[in-house]
N, C-alpha and C. Protein backbone atom coordinates (compact mmCIF):
# COMPACT_ATOMS: atom_id res chain seq x y z
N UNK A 1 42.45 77.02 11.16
CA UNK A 1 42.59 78.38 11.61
C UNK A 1 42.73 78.39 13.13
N UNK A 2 41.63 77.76 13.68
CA UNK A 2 42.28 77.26 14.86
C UNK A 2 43.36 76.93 15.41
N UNK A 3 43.92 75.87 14.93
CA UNK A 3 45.37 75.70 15.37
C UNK A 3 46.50 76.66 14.88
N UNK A 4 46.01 77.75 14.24
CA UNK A 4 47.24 78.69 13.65
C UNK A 4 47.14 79.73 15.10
N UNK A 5 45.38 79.59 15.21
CA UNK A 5 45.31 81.06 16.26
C UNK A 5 45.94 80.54 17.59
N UNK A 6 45.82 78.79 17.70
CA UNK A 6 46.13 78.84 19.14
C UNK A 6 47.59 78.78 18.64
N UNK A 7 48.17 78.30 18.23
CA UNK A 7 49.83 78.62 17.74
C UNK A 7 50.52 79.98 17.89
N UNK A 8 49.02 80.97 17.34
CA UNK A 8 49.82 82.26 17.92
C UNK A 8 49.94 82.59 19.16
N UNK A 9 48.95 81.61 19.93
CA UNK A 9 48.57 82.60 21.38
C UNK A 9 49.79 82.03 22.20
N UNK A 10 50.26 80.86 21.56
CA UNK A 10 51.06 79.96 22.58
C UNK A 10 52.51 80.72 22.04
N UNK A 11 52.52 80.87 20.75
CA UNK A 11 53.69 81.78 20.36
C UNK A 11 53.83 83.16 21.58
N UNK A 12 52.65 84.07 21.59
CA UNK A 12 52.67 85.38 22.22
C UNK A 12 52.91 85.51 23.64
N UNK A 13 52.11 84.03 24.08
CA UNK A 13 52.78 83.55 25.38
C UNK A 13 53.72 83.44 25.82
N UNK A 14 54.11 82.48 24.81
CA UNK A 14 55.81 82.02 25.52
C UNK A 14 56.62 83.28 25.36
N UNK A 15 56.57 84.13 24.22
CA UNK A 15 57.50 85.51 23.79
C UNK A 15 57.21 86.24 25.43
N UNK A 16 55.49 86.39 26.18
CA UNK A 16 55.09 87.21 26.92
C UNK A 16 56.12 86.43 28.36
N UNK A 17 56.09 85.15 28.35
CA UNK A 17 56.62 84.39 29.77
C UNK A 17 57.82 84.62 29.47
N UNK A 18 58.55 84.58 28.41
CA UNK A 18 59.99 84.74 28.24
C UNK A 18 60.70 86.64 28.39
N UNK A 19 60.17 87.02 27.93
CA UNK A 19 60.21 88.39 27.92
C UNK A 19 60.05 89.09 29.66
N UNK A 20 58.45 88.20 30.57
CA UNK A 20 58.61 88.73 31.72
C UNK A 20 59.82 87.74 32.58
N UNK A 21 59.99 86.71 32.19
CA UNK A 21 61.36 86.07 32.70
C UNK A 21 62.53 87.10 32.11
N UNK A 22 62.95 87.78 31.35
CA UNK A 22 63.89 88.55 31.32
C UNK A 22 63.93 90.05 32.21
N UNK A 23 62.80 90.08 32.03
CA UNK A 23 62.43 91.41 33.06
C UNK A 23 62.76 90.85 34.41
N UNK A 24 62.29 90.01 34.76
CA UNK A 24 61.95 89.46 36.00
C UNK A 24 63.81 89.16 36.75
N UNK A 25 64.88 88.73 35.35
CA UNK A 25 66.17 88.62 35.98
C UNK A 25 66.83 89.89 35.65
N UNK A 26 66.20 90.82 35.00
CA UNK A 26 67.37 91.88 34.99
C UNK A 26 66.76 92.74 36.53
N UNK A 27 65.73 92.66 36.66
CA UNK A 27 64.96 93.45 38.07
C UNK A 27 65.70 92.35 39.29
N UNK A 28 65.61 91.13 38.94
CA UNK A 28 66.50 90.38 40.30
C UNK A 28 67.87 90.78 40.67
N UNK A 29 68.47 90.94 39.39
CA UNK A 29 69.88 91.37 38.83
C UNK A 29 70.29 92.67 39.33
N UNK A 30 69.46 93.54 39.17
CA UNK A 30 69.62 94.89 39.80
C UNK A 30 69.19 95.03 40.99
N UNK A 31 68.55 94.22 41.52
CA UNK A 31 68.09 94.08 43.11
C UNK A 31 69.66 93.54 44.09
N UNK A 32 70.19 92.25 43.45
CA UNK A 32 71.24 91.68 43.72
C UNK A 32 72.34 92.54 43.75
N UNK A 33 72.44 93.55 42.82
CA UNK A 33 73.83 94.74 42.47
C UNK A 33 72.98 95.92 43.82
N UNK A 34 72.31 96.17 44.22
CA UNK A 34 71.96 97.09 45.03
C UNK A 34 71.92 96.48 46.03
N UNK A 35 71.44 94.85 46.72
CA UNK A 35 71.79 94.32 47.77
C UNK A 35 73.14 94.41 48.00
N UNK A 36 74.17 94.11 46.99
CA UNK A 36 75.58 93.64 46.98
C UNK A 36 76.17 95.44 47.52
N UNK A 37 75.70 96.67 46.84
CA UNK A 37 76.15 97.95 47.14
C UNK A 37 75.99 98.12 48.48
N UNK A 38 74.78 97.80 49.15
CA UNK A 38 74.74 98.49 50.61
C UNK A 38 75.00 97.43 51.83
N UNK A 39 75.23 96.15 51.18
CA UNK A 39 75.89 95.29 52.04
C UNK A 39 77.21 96.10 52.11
N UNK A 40 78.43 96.29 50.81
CA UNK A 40 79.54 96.83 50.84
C UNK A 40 79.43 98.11 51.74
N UNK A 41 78.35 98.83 51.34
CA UNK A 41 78.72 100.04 52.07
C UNK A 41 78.17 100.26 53.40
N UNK A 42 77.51 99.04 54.20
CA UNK A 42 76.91 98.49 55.49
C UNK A 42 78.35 97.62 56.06
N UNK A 43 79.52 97.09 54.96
CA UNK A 43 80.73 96.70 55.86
C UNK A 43 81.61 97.92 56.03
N UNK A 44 81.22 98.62 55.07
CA UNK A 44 82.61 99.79 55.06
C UNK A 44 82.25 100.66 56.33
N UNK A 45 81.05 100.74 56.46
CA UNK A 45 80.25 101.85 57.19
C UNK A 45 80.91 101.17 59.23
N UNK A 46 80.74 99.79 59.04
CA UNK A 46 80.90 99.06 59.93
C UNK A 46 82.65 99.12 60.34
N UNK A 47 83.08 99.08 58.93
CA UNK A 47 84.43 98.78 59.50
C UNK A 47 84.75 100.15 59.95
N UNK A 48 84.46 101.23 59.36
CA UNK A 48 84.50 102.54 60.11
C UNK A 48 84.46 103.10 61.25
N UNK A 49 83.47 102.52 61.99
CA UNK A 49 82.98 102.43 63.25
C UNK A 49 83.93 101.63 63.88
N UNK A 50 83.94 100.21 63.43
CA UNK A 50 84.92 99.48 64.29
C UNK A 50 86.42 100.22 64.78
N UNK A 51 87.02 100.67 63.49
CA UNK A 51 88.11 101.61 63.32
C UNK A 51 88.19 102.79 64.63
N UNK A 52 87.37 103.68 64.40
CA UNK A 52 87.29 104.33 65.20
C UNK A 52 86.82 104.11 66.60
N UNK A 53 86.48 103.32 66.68
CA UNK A 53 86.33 102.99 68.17
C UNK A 53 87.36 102.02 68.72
N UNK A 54 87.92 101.47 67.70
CA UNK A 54 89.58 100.74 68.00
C UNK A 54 90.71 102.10 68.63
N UNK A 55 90.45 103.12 67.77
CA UNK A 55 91.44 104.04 67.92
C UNK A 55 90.69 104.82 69.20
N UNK A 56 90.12 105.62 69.58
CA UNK A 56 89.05 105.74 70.81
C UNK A 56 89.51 105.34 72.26
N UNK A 57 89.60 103.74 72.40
CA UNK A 57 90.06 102.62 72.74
C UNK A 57 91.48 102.71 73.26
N UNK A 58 92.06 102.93 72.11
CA UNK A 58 93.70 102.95 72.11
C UNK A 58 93.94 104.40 72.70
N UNK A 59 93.61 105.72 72.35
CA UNK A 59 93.95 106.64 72.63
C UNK A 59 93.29 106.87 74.45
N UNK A 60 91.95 106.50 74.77
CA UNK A 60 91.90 106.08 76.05
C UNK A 60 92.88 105.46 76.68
N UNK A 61 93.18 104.22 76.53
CA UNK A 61 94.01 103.20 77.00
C UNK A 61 95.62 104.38 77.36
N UNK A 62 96.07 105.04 75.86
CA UNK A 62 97.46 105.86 75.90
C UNK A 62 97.41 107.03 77.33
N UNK A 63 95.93 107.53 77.30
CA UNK A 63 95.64 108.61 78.35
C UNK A 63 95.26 108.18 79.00
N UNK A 64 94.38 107.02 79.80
CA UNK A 64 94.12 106.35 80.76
C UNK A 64 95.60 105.98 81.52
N UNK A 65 96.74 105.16 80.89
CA UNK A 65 97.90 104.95 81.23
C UNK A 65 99.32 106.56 82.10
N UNK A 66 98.73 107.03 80.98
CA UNK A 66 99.80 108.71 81.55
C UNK A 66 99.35 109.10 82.33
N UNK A 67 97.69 108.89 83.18
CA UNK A 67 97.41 109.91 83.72
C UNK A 67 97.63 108.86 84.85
N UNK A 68 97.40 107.55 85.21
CA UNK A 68 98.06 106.82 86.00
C UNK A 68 99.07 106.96 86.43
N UNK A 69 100.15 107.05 85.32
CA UNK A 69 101.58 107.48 85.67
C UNK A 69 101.92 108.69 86.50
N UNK A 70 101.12 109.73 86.21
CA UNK A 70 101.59 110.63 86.97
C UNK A 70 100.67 110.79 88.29
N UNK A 71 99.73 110.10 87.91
CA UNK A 71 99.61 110.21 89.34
C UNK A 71 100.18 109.41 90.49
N UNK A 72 100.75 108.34 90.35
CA UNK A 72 101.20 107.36 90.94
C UNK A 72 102.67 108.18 90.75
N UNK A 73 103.59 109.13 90.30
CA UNK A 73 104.01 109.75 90.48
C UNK A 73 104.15 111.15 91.33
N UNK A 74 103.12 111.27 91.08
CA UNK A 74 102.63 112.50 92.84
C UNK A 74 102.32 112.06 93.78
N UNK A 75 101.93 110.49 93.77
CA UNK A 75 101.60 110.14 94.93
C UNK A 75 102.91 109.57 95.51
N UNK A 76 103.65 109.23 95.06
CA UNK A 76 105.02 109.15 95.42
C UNK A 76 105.96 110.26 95.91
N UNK A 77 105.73 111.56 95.31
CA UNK A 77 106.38 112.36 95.83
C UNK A 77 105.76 112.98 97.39
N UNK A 78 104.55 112.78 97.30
CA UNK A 78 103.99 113.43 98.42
C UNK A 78 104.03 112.23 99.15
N UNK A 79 104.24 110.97 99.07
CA UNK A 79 104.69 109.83 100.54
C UNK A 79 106.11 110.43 100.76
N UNK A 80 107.05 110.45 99.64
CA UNK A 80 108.19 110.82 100.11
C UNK A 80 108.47 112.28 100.71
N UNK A 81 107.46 113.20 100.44
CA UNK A 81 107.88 114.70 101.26
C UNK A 81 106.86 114.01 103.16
N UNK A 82 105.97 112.91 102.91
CA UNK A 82 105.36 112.81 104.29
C UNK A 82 106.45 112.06 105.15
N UNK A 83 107.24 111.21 104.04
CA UNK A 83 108.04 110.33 105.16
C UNK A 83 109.24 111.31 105.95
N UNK A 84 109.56 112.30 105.06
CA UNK A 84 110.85 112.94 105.13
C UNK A 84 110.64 113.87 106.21
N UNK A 85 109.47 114.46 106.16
CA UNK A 85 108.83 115.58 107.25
C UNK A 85 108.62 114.46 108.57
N UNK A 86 108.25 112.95 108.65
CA UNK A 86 108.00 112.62 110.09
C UNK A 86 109.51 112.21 110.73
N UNK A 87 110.90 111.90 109.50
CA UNK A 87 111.49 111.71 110.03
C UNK A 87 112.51 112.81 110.71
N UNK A 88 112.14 114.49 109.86
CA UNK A 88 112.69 115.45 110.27
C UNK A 88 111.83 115.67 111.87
N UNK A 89 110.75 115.72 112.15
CA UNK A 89 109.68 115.99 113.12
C UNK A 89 110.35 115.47 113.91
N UNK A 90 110.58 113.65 114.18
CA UNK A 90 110.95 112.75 114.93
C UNK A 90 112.48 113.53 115.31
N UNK A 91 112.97 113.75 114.49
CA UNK A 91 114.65 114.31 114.62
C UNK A 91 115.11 115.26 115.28
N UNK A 92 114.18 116.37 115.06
CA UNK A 92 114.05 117.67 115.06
C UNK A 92 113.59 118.70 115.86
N UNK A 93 112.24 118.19 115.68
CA UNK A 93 111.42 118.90 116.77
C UNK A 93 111.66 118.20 118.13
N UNK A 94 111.79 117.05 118.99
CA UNK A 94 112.08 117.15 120.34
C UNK A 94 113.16 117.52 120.60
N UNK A 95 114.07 117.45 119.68
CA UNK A 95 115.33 118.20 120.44
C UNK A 95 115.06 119.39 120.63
N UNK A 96 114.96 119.98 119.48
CA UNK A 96 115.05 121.64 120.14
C UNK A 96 114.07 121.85 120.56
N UNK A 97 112.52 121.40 120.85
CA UNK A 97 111.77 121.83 121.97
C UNK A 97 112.23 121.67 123.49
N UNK A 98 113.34 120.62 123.75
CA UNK A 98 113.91 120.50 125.19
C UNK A 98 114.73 121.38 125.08
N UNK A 99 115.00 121.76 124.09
CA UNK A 99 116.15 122.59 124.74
C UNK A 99 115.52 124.26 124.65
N UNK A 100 114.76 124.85 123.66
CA UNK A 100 114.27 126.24 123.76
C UNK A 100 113.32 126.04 125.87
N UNK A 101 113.39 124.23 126.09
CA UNK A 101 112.31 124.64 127.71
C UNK A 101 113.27 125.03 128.59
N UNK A 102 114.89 124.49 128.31
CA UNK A 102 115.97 124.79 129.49
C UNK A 102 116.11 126.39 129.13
N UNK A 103 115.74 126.77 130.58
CA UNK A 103 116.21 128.22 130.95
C UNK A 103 117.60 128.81 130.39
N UNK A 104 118.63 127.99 130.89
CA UNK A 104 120.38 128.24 130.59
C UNK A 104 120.86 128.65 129.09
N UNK A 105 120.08 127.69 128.40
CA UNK A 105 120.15 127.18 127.02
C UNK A 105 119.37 129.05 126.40
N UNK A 106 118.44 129.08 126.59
CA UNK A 106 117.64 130.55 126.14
C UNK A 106 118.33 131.86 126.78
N UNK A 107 118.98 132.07 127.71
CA UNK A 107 119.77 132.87 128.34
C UNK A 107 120.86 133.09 127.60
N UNK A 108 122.04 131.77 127.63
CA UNK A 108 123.13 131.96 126.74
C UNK A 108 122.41 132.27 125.17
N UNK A 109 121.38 131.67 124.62
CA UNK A 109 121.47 132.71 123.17
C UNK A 109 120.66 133.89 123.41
N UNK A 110 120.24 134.33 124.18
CA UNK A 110 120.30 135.67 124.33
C UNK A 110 121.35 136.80 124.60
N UNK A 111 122.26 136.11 125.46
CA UNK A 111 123.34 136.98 125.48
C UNK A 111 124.26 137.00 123.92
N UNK A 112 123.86 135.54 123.72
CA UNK A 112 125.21 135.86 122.40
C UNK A 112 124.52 136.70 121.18
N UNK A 113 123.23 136.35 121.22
CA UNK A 113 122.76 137.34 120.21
C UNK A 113 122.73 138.95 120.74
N UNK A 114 122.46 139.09 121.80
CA UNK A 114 123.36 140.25 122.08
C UNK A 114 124.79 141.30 122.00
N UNK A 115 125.52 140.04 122.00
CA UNK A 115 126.85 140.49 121.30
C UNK A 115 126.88 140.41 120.28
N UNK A 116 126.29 139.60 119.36
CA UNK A 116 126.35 139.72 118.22
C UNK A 116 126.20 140.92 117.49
N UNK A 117 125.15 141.67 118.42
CA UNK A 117 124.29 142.49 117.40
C UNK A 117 124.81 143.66 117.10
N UNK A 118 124.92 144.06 115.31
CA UNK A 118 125.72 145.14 115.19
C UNK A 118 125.29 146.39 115.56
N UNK A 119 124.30 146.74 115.91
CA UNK A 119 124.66 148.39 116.32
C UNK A 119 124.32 148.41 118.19
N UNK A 120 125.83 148.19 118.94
CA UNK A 120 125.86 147.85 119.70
C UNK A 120 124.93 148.99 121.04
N UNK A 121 124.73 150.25 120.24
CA UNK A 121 124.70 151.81 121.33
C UNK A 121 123.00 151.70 120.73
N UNK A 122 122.53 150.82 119.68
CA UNK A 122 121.13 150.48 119.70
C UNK A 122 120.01 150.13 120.69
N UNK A 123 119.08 151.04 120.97
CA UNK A 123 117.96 150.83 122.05
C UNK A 123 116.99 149.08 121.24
N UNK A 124 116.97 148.28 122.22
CA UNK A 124 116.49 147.20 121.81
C UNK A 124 114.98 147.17 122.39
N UNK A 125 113.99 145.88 122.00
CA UNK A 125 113.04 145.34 122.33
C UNK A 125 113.25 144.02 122.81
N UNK A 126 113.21 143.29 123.94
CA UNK A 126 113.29 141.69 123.77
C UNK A 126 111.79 141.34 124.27
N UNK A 127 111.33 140.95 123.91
CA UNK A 127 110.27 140.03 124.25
C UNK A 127 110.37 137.87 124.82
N UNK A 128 110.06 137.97 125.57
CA UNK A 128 109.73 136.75 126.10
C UNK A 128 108.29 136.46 126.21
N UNK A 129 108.42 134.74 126.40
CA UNK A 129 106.81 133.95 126.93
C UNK A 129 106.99 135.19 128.53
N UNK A 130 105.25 135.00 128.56
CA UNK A 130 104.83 135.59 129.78
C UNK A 130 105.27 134.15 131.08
N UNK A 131 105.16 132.97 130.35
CA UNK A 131 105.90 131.60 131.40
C UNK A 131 106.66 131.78 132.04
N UNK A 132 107.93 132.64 131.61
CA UNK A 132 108.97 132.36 132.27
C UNK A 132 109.40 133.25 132.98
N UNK A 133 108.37 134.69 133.22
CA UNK A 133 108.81 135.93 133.63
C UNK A 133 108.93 135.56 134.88
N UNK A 134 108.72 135.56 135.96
CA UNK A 134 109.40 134.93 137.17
C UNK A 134 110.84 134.36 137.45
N UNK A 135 110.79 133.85 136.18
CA UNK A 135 112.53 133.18 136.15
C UNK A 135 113.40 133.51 135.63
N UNK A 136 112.84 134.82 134.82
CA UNK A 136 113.59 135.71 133.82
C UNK A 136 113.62 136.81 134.34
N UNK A 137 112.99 137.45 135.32
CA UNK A 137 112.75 138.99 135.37
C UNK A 137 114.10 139.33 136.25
N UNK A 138 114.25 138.49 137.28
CA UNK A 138 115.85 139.15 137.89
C UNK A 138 116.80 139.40 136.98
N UNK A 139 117.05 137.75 136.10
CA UNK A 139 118.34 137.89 135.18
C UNK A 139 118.50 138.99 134.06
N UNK A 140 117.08 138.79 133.80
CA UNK A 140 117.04 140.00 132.52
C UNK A 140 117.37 141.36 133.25
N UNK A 141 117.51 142.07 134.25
CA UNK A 141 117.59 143.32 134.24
C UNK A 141 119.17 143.59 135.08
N UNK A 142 119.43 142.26 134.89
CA UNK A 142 121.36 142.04 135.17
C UNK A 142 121.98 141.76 134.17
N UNK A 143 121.61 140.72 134.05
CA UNK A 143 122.78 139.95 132.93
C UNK A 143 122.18 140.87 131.53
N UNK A 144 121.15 141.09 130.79
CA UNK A 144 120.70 141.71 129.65
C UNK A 144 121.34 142.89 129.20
N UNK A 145 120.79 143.66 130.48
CA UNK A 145 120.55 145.04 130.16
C UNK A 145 122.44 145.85 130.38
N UNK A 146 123.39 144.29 131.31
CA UNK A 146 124.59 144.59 130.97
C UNK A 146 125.09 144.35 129.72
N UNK A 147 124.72 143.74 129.02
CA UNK A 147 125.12 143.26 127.62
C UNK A 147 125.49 144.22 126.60
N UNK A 148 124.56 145.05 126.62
CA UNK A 148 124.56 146.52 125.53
C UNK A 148 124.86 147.70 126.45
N UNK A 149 125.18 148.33 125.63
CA UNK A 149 125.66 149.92 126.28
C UNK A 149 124.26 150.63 126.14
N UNK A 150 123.20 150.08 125.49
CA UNK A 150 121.96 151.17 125.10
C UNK A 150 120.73 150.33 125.39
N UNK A 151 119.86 150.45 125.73
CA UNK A 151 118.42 150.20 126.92
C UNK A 151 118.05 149.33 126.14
N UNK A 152 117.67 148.23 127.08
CA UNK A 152 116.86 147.00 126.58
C UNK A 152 116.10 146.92 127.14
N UNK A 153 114.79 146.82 126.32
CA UNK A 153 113.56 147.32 126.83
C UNK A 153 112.62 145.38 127.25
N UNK A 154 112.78 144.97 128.11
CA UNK A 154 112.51 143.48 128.12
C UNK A 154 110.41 143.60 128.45
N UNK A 155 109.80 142.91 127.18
CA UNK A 155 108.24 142.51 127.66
C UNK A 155 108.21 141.01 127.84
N UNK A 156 106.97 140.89 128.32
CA UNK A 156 106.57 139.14 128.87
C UNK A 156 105.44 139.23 127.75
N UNK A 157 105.26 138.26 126.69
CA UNK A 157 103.76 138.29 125.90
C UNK A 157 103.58 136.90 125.92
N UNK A 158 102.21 136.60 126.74
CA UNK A 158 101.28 135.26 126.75
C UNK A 158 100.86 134.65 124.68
N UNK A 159 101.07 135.53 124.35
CA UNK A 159 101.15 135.01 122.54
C UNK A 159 102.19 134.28 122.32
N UNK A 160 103.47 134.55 123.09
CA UNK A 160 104.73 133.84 122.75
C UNK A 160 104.82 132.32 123.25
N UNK A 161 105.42 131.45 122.92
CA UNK A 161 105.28 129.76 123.45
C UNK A 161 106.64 129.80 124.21
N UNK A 162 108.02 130.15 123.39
CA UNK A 162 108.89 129.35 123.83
C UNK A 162 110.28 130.35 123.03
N UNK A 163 111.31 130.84 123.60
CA UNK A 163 111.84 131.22 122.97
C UNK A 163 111.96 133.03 123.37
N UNK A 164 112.44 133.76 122.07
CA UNK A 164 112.45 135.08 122.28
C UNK A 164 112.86 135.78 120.88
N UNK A 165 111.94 137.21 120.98
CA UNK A 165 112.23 137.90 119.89
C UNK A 165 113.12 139.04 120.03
N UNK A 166 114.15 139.79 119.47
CA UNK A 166 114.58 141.13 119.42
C UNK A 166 114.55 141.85 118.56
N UNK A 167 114.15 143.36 118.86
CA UNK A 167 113.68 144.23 117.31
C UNK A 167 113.95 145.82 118.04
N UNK A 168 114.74 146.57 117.05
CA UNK A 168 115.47 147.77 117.61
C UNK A 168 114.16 148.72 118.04
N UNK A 169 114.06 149.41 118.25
CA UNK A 169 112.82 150.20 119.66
C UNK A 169 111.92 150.44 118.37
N UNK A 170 112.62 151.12 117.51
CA UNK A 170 111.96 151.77 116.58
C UNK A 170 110.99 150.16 115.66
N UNK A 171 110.95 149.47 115.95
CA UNK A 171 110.41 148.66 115.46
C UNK A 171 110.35 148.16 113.91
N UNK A 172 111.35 148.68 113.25
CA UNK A 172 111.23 148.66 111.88
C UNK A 172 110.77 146.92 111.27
N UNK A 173 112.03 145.88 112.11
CA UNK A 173 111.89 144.75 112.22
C UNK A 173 112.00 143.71 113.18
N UNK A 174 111.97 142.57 112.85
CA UNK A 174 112.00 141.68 114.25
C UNK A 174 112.65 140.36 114.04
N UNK A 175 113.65 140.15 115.06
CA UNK A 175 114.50 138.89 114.45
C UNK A 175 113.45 137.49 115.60
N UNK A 176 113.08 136.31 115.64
CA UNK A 176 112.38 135.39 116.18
C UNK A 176 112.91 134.25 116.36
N UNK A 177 113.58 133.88 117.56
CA UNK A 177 114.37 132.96 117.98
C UNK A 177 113.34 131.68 119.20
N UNK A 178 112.60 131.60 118.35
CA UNK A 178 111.45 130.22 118.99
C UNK A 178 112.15 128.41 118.00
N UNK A 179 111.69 127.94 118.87
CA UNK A 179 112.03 126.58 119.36
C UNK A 179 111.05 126.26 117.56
N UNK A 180 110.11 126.61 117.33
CA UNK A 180 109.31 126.85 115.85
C UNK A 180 110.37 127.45 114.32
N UNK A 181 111.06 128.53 114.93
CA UNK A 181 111.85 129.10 114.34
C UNK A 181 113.07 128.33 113.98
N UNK A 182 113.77 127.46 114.68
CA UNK A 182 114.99 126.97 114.62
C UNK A 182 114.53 125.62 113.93
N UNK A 183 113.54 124.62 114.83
CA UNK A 183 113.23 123.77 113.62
C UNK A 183 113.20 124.01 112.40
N UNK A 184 112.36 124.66 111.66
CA UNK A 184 112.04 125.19 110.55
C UNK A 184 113.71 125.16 109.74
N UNK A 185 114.62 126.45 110.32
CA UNK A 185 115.70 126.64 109.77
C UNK A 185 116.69 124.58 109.78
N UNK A 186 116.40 124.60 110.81
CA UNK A 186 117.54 123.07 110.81
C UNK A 186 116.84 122.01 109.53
N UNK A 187 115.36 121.81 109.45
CA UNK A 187 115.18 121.03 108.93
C UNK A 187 114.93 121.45 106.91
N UNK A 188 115.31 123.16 106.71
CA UNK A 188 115.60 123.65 105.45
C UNK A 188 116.72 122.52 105.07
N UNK A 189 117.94 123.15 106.35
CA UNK A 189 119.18 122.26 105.82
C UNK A 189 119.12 120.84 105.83
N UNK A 190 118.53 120.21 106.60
CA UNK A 190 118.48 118.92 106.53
C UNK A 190 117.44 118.16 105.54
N UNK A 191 116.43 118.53 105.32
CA UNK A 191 115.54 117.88 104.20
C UNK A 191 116.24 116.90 102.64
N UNK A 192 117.11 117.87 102.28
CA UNK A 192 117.43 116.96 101.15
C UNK A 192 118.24 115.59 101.52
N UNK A 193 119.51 116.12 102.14
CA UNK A 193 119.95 115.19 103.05
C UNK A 193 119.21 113.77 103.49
N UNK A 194 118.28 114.47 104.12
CA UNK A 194 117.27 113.01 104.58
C UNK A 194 117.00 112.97 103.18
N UNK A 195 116.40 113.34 102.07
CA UNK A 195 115.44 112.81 101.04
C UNK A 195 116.71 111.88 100.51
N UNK A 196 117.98 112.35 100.05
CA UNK A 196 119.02 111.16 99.84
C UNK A 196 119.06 110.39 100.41
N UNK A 197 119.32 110.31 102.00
CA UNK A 197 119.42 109.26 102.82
C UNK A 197 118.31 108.05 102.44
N UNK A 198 117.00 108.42 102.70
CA UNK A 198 116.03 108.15 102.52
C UNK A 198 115.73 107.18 101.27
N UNK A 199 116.16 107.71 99.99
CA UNK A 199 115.51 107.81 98.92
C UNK A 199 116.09 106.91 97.57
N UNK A 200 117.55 107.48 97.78
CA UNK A 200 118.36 107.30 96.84
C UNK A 200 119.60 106.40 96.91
N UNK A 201 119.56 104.78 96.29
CA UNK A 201 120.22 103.64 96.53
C UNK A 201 121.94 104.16 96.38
C-alpha cells in the first residue's frame, strides 16, 4: 500500500511539476509575445521620432538655406545701391558744388531762369544765401530786376547754403535751384546707368 501511495504522490507530483512547467511556459510565452509587442512598438515609436526629427532637420536646413539666400541677396543689393551712391557722390557732388560756389555760374542761371519763366509781367520772390549778399546786392538790382518787366523782390536767408530759390509773390510755390537740388536731379538720371556700368557684364 505503501508503494501504491508513494506511486501516487510521485504520480501527482510529476502531473503537479509538469502542469506548473506548462503554466510556467505559457506565462514565459506570453511574457515573450508582450516583450516582443512593446519592443515593436518602442521601434515604431522610435522610428517615429527619428522620422520626424529627420524631416524637422530637413525643413530647417530648406528654411535655414532661403533665408540665407535672401539675405545675402539684400545684402547685395544694398552694397550695390552703397557702391553706386559713392560713385555718384564722388562724380557728382564736387562738381556741382564748385560750380553752384562760382558767382558767374549762379548769375547766368538766374538770368536764364528768368527768361525762362512763363508769366513774364509776374511779380517774383528770389531768395539767396545771406553769403553772397555783398556780391550779389549790386548785380541783383541791375542785371535781375532788368530781366522781367514785373518786380523782383530779391531776400538774403542765412538758412540757404548755396544756390537760389524763385516763387511768384503770392507764394503759392517755390522752384529750388541749390547745388543739393541739382545733384539729386543729375544723379536720378545717372544711377541706373552707373548700376549697369557698374554691375552688369
Amino acid at each position: 500500500m505503501s508503494e501504491q501511495l508513494q506511486s501516487l504522490i510521485q504520480r501527482i507530483q510529476d502531473e503537479g511539476v509538469a502542469k506548473a512547467r506548462e503554466e510556467a511556459g505559457k506565462i514565459l510565452e506570453e511574457a515573450q509575445a508582450k516583450a516582443r509587442g512593446l519592443l515593436q512598438k518602442a521601434e515604431a515609436d522610435a522610428a517615429a521620432v527619428v522620422e520626424a526629427a529627420r524631416k524637422k532637420a530637413e525643413e530647417l536646413d530648406r528654411n535655414t538655406r532661403s533665408d540665407l539666400k535672401m539675405g545675402a541677396q539684400q545684402l547685395m543689393s544694398s552694397l550695390k545701391q552703397k557702391i553706386t551712391d559713392l560713385v555718384l557722390a564722388g562724380s557728382v557732388d564736387a562738381p556741382v558744388g564748385k560750380a553752384f560756389r562760382e558767382a558767374d555760374f549762379v548769375k547766368t542761371l538766374i538770368l536764364e531762369t528768368l527768361k525762362l519763366w512763363p508769366d513774364r509781367g509776374q511779380a517774383l520772390n528770389l531768395t539767396l544765401p545771406a553769403a553772397v549778399q555783398k556780391e550779389f546786392e549790386g548785380w541783383t538790382k541791375s542785371a535781375v530786376k532788368g530781366a522781367l518787366s514785373a518786380e523782383v523782390k530779391v531776400e538774403y536767408s542765412p538758412a540757404m547754403r548755396s544756390g537760389f530759390s524763385i516763387a511768384p509773390s503770392g507764394g503759392t510755390y517755390k522752384i529750388s535751384f541749390t547745388d543739393e537740388d541739382f545733384a539729386g536731379l543729375f544723379k536720378t538720371f545717372l544711377r541706373p546707368r552707373v548700376q549697369r556700368l557698374l554691375f552688369e557684364a
